[in-house]
C-alpha atoms as a PDB file:
ATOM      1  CA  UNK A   1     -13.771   4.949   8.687  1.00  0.00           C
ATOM      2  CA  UNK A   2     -10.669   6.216  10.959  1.00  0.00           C
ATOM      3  CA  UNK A   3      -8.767   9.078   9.449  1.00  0.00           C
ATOM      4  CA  UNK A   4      -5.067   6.548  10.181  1.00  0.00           C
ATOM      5  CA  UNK A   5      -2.983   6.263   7.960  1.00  0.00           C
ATOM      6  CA  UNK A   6      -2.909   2.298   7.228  1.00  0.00           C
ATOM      7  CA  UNK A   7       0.658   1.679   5.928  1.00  0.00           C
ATOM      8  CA  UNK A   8       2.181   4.398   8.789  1.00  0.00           C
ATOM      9  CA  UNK A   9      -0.199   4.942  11.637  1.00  0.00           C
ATOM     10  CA  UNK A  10       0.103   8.625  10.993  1.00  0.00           C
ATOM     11  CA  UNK A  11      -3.450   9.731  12.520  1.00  0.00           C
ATOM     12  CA  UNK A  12      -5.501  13.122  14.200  1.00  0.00           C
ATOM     13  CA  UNK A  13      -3.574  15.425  16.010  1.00  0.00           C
ATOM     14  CA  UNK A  14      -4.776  18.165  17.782  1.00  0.00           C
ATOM     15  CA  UNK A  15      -3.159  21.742  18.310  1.00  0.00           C
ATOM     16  CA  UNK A  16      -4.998  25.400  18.685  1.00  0.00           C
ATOM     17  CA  UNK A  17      -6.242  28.268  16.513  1.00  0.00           C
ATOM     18  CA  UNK A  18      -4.958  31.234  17.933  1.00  0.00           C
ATOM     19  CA  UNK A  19      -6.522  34.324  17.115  1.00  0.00           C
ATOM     20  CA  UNK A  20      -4.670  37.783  16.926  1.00  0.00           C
ATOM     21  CA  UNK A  21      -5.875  38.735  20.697  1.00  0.00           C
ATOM     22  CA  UNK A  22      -4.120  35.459  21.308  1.00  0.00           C
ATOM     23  CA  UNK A  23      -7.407  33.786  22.622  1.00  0.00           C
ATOM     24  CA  UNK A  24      -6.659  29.668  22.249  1.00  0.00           C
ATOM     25  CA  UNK A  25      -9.899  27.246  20.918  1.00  0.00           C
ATOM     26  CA  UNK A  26      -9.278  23.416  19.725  1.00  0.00           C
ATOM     27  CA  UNK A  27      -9.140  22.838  16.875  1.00  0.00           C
ATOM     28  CA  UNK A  28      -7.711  19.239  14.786  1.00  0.00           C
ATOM     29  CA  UNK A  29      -5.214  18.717  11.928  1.00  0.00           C
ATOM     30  CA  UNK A  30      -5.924  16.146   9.870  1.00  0.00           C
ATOM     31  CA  UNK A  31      -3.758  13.618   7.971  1.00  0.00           C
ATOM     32  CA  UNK A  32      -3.718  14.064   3.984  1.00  0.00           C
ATOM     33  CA  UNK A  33      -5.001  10.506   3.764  1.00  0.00           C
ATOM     34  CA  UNK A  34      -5.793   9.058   0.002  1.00  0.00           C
ATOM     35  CA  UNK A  35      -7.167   5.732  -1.453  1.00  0.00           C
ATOM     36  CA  UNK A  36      -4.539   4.212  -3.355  1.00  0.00           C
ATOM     37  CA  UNK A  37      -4.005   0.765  -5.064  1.00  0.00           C
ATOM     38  CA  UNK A  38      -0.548  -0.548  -4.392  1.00  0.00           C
ATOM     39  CA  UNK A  39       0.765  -3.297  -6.627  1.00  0.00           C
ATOM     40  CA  UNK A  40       2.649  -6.085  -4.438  1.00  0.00           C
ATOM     41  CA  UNK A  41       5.441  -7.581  -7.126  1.00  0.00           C
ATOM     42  CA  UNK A  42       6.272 -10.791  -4.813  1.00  0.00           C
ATOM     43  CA  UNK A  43       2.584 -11.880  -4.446  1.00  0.00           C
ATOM     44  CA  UNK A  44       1.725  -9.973  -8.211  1.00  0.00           C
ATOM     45  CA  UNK A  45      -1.681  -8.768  -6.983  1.00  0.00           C
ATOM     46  CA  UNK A  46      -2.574  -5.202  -6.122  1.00  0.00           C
ATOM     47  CA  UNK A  47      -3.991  -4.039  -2.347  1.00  0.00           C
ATOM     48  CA  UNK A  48      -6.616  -0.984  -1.671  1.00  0.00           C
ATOM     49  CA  UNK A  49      -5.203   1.447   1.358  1.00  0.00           C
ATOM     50  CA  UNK A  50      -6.485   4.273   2.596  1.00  0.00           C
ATOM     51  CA  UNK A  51      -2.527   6.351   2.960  1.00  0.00           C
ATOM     52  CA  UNK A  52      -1.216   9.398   3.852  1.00  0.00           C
ATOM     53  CA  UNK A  53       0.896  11.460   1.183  1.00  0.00           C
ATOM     54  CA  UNK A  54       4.026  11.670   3.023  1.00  0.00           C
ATOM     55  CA  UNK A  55       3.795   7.584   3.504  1.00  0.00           C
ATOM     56  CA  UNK A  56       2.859   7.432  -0.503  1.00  0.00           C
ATOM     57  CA  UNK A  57       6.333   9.401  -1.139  1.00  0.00           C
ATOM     58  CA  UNK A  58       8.566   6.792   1.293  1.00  0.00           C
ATOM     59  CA  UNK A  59       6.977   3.516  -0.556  1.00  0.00           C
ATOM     60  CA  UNK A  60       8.123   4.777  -3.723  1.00  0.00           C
ATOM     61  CA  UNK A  61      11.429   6.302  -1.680  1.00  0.00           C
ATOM     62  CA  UNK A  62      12.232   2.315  -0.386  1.00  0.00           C
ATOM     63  CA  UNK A  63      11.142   1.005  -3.907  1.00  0.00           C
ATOM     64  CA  UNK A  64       7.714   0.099  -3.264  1.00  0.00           C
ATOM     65  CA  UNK A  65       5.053  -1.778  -1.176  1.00  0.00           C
ATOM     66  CA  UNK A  66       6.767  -5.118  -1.125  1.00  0.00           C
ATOM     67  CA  UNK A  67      10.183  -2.798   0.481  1.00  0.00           C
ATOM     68  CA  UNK A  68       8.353  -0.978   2.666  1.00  0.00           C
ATOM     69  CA  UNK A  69       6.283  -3.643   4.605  1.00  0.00           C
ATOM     70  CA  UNK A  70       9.369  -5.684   5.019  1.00  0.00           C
ATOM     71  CA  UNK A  71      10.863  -2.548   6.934  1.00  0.00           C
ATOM     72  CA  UNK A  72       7.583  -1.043   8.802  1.00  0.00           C
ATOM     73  CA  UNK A  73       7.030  -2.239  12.511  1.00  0.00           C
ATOM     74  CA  UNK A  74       4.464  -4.232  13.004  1.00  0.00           C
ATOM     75  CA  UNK A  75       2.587  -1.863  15.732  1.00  0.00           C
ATOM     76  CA  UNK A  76       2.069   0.619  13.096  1.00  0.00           C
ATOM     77  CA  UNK A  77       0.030  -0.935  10.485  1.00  0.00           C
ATOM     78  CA  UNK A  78      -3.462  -1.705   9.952  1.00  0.00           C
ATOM     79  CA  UNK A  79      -4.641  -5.096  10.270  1.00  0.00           C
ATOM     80  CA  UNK A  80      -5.323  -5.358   6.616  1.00  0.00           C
ATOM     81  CA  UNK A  81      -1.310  -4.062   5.989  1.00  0.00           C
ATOM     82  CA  UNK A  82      -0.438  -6.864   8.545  1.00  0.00           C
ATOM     83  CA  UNK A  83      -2.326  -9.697   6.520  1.00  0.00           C
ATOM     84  CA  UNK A  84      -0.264  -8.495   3.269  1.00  0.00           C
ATOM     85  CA  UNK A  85       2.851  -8.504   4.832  1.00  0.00           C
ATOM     86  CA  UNK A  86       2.380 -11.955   6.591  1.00  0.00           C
ATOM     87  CA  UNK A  87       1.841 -12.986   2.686  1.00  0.00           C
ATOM     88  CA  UNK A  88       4.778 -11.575   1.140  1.00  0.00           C
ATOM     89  CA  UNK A  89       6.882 -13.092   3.644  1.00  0.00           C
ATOM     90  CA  UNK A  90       5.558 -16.342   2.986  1.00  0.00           C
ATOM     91  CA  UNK A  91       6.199 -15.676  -0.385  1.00  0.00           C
ATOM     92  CA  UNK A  92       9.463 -14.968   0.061  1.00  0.00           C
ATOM     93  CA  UNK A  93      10.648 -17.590   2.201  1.00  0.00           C
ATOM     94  CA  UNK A  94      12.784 -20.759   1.218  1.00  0.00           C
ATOM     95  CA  UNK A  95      10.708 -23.545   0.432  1.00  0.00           C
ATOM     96  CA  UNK A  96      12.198 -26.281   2.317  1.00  0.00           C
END
């Protein structure tokens, strides 16, 4: 399982430790990543993600899953966000 955020493609970044003789060694931060179930009003099913905190607090900021996949780029969301979005779309689109 990737540590990447699914909604945000928030992932590993990498920095130093730096100790108080200022010697440098790797070292990795890690996203705060969570399993959450997100309800999806416009297709009125719910959806398992693995997603970071700070994406968690902007889904409810843009009024929820349905809100934010219709504003997230394409390039930063997991295949399985991509699916879900395709769906509400379809859901949401005139039938003609």
């Amino acid at each position: 399982m990737s540590r990447r955020c699914e909604l945000s493609g928030k992932g590993v970044m990498t920095g130093h430790n730096v100790s108080h003789s200022n010697i440098k060694t790797n070292r990795r931060f890690l996203p705060n990543l969570n399993d959450v179930t997100l309800q999806s009003e416009a297709l009125g099913r719910s959806f398992k993600f693995r997603v970071a905190a700070s994406t968690l607090r902007s889904v409810d900021h843009r009024g929820g899953l349905d809100a934010y996949l219709a504003k997230a780029l394409d390039r930063e969301l997991s295949p399985k966000a991509l699916k879900v979005k395709r769906d509400i779309e379809k859901s949401q689109a005139p039938a003609a």
